[in-house]
N, C-alpha and C. Protein backbone atom coordinates (compact mmCIF):
# COMPACT_ATOMS: atom_id res chain seq x y z
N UNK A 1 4.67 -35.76 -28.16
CA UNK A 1 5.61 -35.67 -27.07
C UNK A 1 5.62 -34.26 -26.47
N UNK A 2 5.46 -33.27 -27.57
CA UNK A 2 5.41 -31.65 -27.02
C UNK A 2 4.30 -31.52 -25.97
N UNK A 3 3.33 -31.95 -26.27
CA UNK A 3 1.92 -32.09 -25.58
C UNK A 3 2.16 -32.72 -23.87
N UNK A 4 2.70 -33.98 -23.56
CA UNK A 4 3.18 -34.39 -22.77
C UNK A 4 4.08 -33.52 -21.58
N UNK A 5 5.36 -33.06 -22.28
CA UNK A 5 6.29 -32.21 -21.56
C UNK A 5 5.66 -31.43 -21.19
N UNK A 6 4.41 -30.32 -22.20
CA UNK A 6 3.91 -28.96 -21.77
C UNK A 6 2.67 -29.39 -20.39
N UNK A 7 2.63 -30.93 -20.24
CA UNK A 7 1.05 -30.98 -19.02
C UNK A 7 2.20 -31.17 -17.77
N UNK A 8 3.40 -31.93 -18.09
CA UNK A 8 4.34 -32.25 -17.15
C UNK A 8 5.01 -30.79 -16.54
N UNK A 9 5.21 -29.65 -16.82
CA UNK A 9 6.05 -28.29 -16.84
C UNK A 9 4.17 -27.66 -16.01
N UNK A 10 3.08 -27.84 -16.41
CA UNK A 10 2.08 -27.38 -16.22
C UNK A 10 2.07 -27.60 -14.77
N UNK A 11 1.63 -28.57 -14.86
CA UNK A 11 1.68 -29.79 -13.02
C UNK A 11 2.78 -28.69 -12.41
N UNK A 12 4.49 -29.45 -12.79
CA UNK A 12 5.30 -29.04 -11.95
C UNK A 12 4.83 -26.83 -11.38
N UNK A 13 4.58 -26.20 -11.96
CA UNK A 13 4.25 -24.81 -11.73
C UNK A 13 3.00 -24.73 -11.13
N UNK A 14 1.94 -25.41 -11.12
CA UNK A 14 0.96 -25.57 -10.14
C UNK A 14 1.57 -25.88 -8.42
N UNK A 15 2.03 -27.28 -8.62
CA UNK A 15 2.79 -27.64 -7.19
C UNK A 15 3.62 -27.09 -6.74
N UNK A 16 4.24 -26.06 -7.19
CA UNK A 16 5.29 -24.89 -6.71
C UNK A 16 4.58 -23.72 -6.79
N UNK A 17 3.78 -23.31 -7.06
CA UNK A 17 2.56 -21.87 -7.04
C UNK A 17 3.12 -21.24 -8.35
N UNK A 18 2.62 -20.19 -8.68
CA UNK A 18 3.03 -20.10 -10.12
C UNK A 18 2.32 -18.48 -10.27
N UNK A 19 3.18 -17.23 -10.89
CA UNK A 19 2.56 -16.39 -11.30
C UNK A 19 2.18 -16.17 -12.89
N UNK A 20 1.06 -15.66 -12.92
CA UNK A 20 0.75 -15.80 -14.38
C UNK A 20 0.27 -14.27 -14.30
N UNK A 21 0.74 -13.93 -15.67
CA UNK A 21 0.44 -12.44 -16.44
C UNK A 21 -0.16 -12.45 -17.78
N UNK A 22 -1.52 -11.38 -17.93
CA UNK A 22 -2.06 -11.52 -18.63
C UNK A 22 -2.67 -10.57 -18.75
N UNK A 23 -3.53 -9.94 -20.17
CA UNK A 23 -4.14 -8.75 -20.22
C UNK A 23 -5.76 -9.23 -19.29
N UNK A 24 -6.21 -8.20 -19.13
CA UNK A 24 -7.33 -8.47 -18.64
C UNK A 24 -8.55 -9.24 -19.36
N UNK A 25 -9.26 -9.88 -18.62
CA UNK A 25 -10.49 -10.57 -19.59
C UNK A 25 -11.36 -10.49 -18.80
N UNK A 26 -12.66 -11.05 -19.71
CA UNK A 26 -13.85 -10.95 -19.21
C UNK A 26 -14.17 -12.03 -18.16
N UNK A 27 -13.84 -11.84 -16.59
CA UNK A 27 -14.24 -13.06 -15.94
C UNK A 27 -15.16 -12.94 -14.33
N UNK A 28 -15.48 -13.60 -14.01
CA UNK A 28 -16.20 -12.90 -12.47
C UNK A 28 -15.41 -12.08 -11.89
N UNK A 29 -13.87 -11.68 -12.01
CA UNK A 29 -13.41 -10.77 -11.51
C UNK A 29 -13.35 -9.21 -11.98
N UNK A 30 -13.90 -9.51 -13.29
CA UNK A 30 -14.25 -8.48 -13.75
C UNK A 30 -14.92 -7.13 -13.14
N UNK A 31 -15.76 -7.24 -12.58
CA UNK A 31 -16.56 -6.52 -11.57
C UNK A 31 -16.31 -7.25 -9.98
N UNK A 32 -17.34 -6.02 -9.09
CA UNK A 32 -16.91 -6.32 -7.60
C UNK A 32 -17.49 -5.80 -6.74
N UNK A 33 -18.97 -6.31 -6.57
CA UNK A 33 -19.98 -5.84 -5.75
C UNK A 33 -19.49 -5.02 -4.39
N UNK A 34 -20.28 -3.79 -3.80
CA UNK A 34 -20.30 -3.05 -2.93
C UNK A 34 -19.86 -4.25 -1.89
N UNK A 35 -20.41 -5.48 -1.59
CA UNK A 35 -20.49 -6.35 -0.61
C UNK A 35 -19.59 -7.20 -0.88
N UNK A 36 -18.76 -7.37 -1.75
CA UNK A 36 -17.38 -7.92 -2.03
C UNK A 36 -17.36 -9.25 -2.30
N UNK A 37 -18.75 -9.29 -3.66
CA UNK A 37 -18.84 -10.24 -4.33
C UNK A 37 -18.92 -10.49 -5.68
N UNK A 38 -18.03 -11.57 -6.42
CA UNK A 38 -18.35 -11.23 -7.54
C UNK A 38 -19.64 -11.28 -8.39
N UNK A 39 -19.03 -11.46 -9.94
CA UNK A 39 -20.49 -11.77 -10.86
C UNK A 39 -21.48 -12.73 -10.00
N UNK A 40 -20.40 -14.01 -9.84
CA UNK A 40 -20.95 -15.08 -9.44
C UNK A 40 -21.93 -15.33 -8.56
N UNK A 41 -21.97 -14.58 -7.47
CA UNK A 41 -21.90 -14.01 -5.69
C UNK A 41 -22.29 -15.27 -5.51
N UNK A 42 -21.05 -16.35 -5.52
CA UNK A 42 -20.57 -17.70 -4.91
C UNK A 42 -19.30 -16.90 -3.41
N UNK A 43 -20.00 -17.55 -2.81
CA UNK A 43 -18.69 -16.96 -1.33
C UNK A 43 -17.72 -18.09 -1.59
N UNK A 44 -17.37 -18.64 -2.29
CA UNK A 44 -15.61 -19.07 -2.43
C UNK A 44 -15.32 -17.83 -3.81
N UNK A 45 -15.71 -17.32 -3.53
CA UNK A 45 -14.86 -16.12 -4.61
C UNK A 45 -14.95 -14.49 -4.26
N UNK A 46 -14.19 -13.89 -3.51
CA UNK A 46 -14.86 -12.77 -3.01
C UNK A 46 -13.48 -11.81 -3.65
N UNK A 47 -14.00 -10.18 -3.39
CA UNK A 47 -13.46 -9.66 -3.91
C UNK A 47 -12.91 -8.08 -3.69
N UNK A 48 -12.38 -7.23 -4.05
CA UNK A 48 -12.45 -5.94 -3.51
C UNK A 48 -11.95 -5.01 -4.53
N UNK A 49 -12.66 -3.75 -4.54
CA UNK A 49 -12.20 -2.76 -5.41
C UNK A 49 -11.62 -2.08 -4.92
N UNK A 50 -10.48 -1.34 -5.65
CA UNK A 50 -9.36 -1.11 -5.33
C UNK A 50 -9.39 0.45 -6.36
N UNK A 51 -9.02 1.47 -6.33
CA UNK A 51 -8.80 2.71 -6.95
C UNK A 51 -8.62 2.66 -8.62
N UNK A 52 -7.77 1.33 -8.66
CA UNK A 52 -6.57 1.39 -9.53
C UNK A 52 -6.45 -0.16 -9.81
N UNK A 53 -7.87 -0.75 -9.72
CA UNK A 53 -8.49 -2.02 -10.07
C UNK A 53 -9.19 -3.25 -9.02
N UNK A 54 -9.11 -4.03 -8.92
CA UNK A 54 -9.45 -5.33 -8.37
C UNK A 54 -8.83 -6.52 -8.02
N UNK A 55 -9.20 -6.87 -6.70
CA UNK A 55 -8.02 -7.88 -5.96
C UNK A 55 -9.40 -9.14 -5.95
N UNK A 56 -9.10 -9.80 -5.88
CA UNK A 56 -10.03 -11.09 -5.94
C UNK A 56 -9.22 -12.65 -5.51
N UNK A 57 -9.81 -12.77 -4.86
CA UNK A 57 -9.89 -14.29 -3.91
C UNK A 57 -10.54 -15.69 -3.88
N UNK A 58 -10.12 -16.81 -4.43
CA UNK A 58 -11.16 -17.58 -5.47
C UNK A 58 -10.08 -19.09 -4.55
N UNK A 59 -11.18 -19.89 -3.88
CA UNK A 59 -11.08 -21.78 -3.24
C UNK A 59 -11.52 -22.00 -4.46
N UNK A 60 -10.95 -23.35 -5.19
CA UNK A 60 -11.14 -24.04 -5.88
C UNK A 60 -10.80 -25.84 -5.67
N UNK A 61 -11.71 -26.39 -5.78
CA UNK A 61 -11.38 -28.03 -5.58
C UNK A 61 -11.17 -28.71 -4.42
N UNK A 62 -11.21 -27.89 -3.66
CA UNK A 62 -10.61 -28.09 -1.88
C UNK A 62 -8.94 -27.90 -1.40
N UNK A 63 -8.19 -27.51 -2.91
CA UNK A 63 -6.80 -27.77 -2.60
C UNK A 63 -5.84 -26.61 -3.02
N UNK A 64 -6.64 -25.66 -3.78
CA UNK A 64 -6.02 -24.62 -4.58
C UNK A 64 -6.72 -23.16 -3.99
N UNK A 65 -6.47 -22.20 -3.82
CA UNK A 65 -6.67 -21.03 -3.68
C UNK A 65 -5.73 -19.73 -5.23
N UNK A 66 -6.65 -18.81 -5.51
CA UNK A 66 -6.10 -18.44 -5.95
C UNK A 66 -6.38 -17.06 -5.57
N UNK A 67 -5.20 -15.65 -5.48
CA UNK A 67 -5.03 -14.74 -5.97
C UNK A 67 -4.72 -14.02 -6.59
N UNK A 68 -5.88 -12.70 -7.15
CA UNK A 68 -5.73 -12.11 -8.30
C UNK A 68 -5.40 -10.72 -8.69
N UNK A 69 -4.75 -9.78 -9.25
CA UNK A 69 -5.09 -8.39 -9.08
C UNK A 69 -4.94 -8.22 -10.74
N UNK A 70 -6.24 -7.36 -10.90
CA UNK A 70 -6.42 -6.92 -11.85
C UNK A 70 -6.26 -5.08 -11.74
N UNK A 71 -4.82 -4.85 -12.47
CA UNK A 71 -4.45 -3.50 -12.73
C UNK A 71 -5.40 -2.47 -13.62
N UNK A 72 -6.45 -2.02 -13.41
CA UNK A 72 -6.65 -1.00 -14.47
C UNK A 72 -6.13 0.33 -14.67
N UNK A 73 -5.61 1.28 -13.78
CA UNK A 73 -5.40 2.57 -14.09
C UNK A 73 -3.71 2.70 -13.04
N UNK A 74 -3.41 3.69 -13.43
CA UNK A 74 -1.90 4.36 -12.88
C UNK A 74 -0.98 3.71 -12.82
N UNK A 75 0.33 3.94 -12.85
CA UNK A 75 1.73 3.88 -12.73
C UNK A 75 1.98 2.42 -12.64
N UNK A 76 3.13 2.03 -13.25
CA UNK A 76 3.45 0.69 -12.82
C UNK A 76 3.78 0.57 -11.02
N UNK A 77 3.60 -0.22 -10.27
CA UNK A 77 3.63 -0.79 -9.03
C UNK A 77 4.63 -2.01 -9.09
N UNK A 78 5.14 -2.32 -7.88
CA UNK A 78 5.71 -3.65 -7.44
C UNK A 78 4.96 -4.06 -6.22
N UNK A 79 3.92 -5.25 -6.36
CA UNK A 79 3.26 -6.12 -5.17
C UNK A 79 3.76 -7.02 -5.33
N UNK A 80 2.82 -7.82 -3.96
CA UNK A 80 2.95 -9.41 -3.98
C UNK A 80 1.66 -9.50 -4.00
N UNK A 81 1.28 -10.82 -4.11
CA UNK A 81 -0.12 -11.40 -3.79
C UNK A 81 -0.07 -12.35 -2.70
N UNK A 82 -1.31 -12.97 -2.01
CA UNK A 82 -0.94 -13.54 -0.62
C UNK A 82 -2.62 -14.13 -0.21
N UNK A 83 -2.47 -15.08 0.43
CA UNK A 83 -3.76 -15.00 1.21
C UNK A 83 -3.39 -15.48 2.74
N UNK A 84 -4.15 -15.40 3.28
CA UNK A 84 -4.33 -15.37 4.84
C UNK A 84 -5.46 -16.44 4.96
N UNK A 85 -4.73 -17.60 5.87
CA UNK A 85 -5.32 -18.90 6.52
C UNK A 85 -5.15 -19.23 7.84
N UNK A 86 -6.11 -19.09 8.11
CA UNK A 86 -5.56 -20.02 10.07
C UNK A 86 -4.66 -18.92 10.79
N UNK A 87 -4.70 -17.39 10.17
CA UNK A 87 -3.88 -16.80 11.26
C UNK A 87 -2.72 -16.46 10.85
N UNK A 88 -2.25 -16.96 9.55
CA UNK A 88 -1.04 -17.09 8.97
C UNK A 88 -0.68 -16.43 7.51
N UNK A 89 -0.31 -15.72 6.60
CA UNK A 89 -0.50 -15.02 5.53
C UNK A 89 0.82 -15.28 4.86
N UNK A 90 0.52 -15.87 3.53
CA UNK A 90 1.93 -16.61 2.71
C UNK A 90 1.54 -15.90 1.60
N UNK A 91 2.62 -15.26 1.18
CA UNK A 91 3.17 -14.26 0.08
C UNK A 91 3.79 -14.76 -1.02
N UNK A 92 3.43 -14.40 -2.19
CA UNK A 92 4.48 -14.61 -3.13
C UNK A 92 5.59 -13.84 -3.41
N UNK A 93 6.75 -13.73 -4.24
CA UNK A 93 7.42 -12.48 -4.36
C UNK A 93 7.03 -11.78 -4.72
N UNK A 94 7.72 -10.25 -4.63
CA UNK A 94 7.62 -9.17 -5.30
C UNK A 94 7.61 -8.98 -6.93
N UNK A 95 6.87 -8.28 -7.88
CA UNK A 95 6.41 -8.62 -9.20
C UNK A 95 5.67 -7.32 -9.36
N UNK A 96 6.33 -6.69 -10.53
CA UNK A 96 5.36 -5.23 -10.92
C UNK A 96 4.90 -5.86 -12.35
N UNK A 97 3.85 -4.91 -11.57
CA UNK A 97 2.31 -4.65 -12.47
C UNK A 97 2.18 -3.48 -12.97
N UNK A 98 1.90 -3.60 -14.51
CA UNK A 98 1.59 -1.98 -15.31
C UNK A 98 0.17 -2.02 -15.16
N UNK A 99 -0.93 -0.79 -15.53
CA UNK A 99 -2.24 -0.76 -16.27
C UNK A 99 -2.60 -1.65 -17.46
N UNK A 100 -3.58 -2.40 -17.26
CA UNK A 100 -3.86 -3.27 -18.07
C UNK A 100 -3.76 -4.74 -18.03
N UNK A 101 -2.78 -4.79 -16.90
CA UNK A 101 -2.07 -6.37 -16.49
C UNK A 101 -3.06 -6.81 -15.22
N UNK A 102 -2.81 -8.58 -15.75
CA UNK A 102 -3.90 -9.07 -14.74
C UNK A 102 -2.82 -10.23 -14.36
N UNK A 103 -2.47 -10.16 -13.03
CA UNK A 103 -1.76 -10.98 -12.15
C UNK A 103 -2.17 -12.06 -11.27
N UNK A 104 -2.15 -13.40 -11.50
CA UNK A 104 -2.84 -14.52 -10.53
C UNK A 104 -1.50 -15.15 -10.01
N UNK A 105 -2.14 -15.72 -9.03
CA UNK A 105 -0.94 -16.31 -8.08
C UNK A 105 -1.59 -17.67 -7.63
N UNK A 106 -1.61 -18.73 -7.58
CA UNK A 106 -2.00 -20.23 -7.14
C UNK A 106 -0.97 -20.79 -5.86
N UNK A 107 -1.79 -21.18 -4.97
CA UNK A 107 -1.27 -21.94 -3.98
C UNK A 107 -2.12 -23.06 -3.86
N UNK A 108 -1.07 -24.55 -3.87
CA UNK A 108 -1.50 -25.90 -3.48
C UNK A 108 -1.94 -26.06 -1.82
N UNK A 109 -2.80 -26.64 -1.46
CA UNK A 109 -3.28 -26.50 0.13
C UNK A 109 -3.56 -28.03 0.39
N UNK A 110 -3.42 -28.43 1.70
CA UNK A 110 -4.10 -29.94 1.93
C UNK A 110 -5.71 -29.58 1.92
N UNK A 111 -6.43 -30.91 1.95
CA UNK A 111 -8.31 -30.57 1.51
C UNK A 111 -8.47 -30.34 2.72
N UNK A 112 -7.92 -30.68 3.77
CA UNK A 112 -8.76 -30.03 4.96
C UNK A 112 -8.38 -28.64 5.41
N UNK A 113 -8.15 -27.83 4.28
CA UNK A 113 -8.43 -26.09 4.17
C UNK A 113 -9.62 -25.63 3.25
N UNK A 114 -10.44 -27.18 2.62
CA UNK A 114 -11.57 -26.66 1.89
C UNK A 114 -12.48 -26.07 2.91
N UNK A 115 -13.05 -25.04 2.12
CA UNK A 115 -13.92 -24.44 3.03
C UNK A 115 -13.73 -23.83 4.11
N UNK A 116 -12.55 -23.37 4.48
CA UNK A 116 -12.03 -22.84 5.51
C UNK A 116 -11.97 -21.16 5.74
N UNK A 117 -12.40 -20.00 6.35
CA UNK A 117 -12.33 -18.92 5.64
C UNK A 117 -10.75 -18.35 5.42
N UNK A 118 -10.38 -17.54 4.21
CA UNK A 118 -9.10 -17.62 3.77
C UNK A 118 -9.51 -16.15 3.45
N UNK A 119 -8.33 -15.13 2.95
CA UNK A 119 -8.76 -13.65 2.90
C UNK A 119 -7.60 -13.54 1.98
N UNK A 120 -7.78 -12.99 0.84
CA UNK A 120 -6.47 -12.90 -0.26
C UNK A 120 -6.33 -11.27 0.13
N UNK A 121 -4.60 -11.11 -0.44
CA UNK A 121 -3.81 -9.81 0.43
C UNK A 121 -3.24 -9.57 -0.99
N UNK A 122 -2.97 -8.39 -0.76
CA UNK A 122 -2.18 -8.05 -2.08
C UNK A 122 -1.18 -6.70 -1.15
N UNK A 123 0.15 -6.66 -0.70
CA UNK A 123 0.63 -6.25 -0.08
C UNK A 123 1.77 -5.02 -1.31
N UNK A 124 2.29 -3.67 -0.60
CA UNK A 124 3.05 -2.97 -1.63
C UNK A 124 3.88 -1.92 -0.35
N UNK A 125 4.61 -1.44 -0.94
CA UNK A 125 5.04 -0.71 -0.18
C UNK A 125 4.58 0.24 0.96
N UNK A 126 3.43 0.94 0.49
CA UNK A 126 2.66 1.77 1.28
C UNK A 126 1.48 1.10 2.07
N UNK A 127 1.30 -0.57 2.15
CA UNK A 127 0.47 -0.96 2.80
C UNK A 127 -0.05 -2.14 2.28
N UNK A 128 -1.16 -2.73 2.61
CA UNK A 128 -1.87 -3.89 2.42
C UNK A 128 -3.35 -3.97 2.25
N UNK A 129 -3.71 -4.38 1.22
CA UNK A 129 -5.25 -4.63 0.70
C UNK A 129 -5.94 -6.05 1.05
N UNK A 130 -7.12 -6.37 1.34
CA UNK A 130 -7.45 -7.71 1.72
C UNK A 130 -8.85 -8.12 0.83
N UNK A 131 -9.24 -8.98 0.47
CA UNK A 131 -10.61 -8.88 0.05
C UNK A 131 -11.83 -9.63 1.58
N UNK A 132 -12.60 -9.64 1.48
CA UNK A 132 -13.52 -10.51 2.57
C UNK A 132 -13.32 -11.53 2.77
N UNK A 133 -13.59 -12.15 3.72
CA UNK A 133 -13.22 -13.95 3.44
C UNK A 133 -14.15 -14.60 2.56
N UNK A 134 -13.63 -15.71 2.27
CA UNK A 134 -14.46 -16.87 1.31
C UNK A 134 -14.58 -17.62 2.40
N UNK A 135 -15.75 -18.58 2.29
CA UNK A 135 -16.34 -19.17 2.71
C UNK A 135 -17.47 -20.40 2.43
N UNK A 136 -17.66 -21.01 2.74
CA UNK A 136 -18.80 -22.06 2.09
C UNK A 136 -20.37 -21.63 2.30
């Protein structure tokens, strides 16, 4: 029954977007080519280096987008994460990040935004970061 409730609580935080915190790991966002691609250099996953770590931008399934920032060095911060579609840029709340912390953010999309170019934002007080668009 535990098993059940925890896929039911899973779902429900997907379909409402959901921030997740975590130490860093080893994943295509790990690194972040000059040309703002990852390990992968799949263009639904693009990416950008950042002083003080890595913002990364990842279509998945035709219905999910995700953004990421991976904190490596200085001061705790308060961002949001965000991507930009069709002209339009939807934010999550505000949420600080120490060194070491890796922050994803999920948004549910209809499929006819698969493949669409989308540009993940990671916004803070002093300004706004973008990675390249994804693309098919």
């Amino acid at each position: 029954m535990r098993s059940k409730a925890n896929v039911t609580l899973t779902a429900l935080a997907l379909a409402a977007g959901s921030v997740m915190f975590s130490a860093p790991t080893a994943s295509a966002a790990a690194s972040c080519s000059d040309s703002g691609y990852t390990a992968t250099h799949e263009p639904m996953e693009r990416c950008t280096s950042l002083s003080n770590g890595i913002l990364y931008n990842k279509q998945v399934s035709g219905t999910t987008v995700y953004t990421t920032y991976s904190k490596t060095e200085g001061t705790t911060v308060s961002v949001r994460l965000g991507y930009t579609y069709n002209g339009s840029t939807t934010y999550s709340s505000y949420f600080s990040i120490s060194s070491g912390q890796t922050v994803r953010k999920s948004w549910g999309l209809s499929s006819s935004a698969y493949c669409k170019s989308m540009i993940g934002v990671l916004n803070y007080s002093g300004g706004t970061f973008q990675t390249p668009s994804t693309h098919c």
